[in-house]
C-alpha atoms as a PDB file:
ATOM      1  CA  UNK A   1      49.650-133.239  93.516  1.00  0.00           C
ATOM      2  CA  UNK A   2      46.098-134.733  93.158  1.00  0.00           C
ATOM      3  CA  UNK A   3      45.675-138.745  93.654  1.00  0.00           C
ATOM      4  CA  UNK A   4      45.552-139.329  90.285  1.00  0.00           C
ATOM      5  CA  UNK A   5      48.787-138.252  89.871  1.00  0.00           C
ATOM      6  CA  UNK A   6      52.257-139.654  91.497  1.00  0.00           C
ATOM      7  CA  UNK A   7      55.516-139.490  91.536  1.00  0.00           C
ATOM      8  CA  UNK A   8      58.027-141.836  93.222  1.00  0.00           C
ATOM      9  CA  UNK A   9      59.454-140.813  96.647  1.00  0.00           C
ATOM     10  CA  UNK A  10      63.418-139.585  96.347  1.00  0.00           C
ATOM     11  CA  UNK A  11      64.372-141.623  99.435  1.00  0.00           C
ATOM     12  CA  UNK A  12      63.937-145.417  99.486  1.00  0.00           C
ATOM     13  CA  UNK A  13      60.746-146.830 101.089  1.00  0.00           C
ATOM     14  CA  UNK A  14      62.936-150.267 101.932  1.00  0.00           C
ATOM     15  CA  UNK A  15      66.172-151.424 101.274  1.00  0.00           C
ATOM     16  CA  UNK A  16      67.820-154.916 101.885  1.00  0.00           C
ATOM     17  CA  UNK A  17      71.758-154.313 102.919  1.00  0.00           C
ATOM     18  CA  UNK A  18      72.708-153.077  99.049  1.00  0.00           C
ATOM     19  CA  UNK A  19      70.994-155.757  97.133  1.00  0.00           C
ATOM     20  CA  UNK A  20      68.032-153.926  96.188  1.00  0.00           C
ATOM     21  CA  UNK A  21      66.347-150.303  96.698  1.00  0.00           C
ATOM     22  CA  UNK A  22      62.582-150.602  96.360  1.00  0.00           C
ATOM     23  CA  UNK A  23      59.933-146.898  95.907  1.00  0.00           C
ATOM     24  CA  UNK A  24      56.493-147.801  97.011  1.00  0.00           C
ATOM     25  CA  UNK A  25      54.417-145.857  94.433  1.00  0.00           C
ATOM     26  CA  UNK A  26      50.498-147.396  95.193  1.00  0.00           C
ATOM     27  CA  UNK A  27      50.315-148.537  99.012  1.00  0.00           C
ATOM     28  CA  UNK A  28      47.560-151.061  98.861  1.00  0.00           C
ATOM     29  CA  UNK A  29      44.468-148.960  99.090  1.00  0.00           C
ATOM     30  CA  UNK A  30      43.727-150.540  95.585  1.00  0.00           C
ATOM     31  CA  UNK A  31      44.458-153.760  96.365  1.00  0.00           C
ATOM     32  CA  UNK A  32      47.020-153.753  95.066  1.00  0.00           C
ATOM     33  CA  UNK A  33      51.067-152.776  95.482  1.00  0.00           C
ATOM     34  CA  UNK A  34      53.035-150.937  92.968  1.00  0.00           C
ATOM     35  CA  UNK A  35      56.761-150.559  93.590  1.00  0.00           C
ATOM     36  CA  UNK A  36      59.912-149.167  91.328  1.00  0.00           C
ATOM     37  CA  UNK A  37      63.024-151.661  92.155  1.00  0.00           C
ATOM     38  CA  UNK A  38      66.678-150.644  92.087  1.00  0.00           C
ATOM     39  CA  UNK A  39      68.022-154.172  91.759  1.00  0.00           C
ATOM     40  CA  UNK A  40      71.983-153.514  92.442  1.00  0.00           C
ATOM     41  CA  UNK A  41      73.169-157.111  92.475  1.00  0.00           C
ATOM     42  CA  UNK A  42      69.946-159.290  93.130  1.00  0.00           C
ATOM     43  CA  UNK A  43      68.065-160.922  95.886  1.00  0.00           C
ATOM     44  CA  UNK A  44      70.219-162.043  99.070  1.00  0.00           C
ATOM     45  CA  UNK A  45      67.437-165.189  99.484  1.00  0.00           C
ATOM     46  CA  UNK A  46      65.042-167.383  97.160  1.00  0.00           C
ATOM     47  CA  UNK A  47      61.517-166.143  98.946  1.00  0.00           C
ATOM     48  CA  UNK A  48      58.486-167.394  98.859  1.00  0.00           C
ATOM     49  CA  UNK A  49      54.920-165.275  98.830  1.00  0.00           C
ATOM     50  CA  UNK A  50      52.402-167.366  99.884  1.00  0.00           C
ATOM     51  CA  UNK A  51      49.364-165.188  98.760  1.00  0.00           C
ATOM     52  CA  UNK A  52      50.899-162.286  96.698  1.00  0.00           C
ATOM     53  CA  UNK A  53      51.083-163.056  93.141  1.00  0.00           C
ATOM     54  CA  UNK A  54      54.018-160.295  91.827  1.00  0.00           C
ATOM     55  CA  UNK A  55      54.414-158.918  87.934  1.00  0.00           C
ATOM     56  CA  UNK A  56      58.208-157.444  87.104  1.00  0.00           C
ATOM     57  CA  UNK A  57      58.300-155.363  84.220  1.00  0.00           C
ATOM     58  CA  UNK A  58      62.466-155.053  83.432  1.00  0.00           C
ATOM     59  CA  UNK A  59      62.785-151.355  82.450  1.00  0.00           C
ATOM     60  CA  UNK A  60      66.609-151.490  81.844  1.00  0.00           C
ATOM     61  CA  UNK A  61      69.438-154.081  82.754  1.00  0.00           C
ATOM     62  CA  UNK A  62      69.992-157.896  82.541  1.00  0.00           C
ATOM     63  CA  UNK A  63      70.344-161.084  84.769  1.00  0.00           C
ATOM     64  CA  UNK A  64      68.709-164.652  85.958  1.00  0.00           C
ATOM     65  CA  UNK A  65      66.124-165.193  87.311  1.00  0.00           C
ATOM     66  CA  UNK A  66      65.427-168.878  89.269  1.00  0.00           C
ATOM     67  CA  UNK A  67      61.597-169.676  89.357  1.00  0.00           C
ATOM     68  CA  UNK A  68      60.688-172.925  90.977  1.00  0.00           C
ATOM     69  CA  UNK A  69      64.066-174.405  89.902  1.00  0.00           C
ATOM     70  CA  UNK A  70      63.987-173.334  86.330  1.00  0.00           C
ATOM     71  CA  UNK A  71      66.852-170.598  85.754  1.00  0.00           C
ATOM     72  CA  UNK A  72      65.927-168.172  82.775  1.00  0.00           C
ATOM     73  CA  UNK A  73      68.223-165.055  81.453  1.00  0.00           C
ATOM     74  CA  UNK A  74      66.134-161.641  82.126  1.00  0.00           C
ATOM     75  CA  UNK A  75      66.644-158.471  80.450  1.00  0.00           C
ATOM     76  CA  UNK A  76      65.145-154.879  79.561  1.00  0.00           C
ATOM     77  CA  UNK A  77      61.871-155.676  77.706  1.00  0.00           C
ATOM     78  CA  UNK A  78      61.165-158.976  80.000  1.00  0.00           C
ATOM     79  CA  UNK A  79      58.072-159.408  81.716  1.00  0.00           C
ATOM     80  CA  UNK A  80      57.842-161.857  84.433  1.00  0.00           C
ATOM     81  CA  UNK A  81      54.591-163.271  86.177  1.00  0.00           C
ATOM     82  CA  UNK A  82      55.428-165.404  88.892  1.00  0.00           C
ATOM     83  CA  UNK A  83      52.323-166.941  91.324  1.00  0.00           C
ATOM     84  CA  UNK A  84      51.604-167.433  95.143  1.00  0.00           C
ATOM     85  CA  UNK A  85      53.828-170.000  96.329  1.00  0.00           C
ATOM     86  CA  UNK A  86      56.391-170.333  93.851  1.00  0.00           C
ATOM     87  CA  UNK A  87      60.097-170.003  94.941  1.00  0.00           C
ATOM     88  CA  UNK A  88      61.977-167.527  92.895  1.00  0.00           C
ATOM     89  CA  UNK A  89      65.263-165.439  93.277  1.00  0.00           C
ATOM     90  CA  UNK A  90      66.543-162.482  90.903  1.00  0.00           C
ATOM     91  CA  UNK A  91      70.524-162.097  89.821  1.00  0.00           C
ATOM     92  CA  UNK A  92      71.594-158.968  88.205  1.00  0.00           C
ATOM     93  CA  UNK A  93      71.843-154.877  87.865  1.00  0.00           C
ATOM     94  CA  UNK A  94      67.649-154.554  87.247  1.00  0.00           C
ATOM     95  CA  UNK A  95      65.974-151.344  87.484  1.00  0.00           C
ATOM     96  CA  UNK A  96      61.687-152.633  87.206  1.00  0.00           C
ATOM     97  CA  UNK A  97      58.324-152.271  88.211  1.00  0.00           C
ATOM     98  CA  UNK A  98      56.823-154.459  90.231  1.00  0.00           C
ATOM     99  CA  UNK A  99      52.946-154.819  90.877  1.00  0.00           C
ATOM    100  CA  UNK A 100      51.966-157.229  93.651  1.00  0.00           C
ATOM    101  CA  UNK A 101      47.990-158.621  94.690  1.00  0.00           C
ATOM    102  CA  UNK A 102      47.571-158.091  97.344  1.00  0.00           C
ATOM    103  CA  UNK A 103      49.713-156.085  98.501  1.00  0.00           C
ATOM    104  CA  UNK A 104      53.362-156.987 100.566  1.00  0.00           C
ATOM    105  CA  UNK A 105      52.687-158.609 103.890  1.00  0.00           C
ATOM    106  CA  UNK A 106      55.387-159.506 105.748  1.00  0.00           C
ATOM    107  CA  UNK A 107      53.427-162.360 107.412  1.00  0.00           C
ATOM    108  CA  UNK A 108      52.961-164.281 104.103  1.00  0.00           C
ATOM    109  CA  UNK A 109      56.735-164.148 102.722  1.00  0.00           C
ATOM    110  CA  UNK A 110      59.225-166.172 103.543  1.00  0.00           C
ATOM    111  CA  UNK A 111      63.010-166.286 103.038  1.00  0.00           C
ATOM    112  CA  UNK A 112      64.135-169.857 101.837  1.00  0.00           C
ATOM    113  CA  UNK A 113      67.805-170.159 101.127  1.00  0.00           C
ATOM    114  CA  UNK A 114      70.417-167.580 100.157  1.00  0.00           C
ATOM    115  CA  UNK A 115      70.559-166.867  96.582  1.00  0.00           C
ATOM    116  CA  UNK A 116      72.943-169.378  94.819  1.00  0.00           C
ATOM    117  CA  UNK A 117      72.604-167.626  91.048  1.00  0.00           C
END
């Protein structure tokens, strides 16, 4: 397989204690982070990016999602833009794409408050 062509991994690249499962497909060499999420109940915490912004693209399922206090119902067909520094939290069985610029840094996110959706 050539770099213009990839396909996600069969084994998780990260996994949070059976919220989510999350397949890192583009790795940041672009600037950019491209992951496929497993979403089996939703986040555990509200987080906070403060210099990624992150696009969801639902692909199949339905929940809530709680951006910056505002709770909105998510389904397949959905896309969702949410900015650097915006608090946000996902309910819900979700499988979606997720692009993030730059890429994941665990030095800019932070955990707020478990998830209350």
């Amino acid at each position: 397989m050539n770099s213009y062509v990839k396909k996600f991994p069969k084994n998780p690249d990260f996994e949070r204690n059976n919220f989510f499962n999350g397949y890192c497909l583009i790795d940041g060499k672009l600037g950019i982070e491209v992951d496929y999420i497993d979403m089996m109940i939703g986040h555990e915490f509200y987080q906070i990016e403060s210099e990624s912004i992150h696009i969801y693209y639902i692909l199949e399922g339905s929940g809530k999602a709680n951006i910056n206090g505002t709770i909105y119902d998510i389904e397949s067909g959905y896309t969702i833009e949410i900015p650097a520094n915006t608090e946000f939290a996902f309910k819900g069985k979700l499988k979606m794409i997720e692009i993030m610029k730059p890429p994941f840094n665990p030095n800019t996110h932070i955990d707020t408050r478990k998830n209350d959706l």
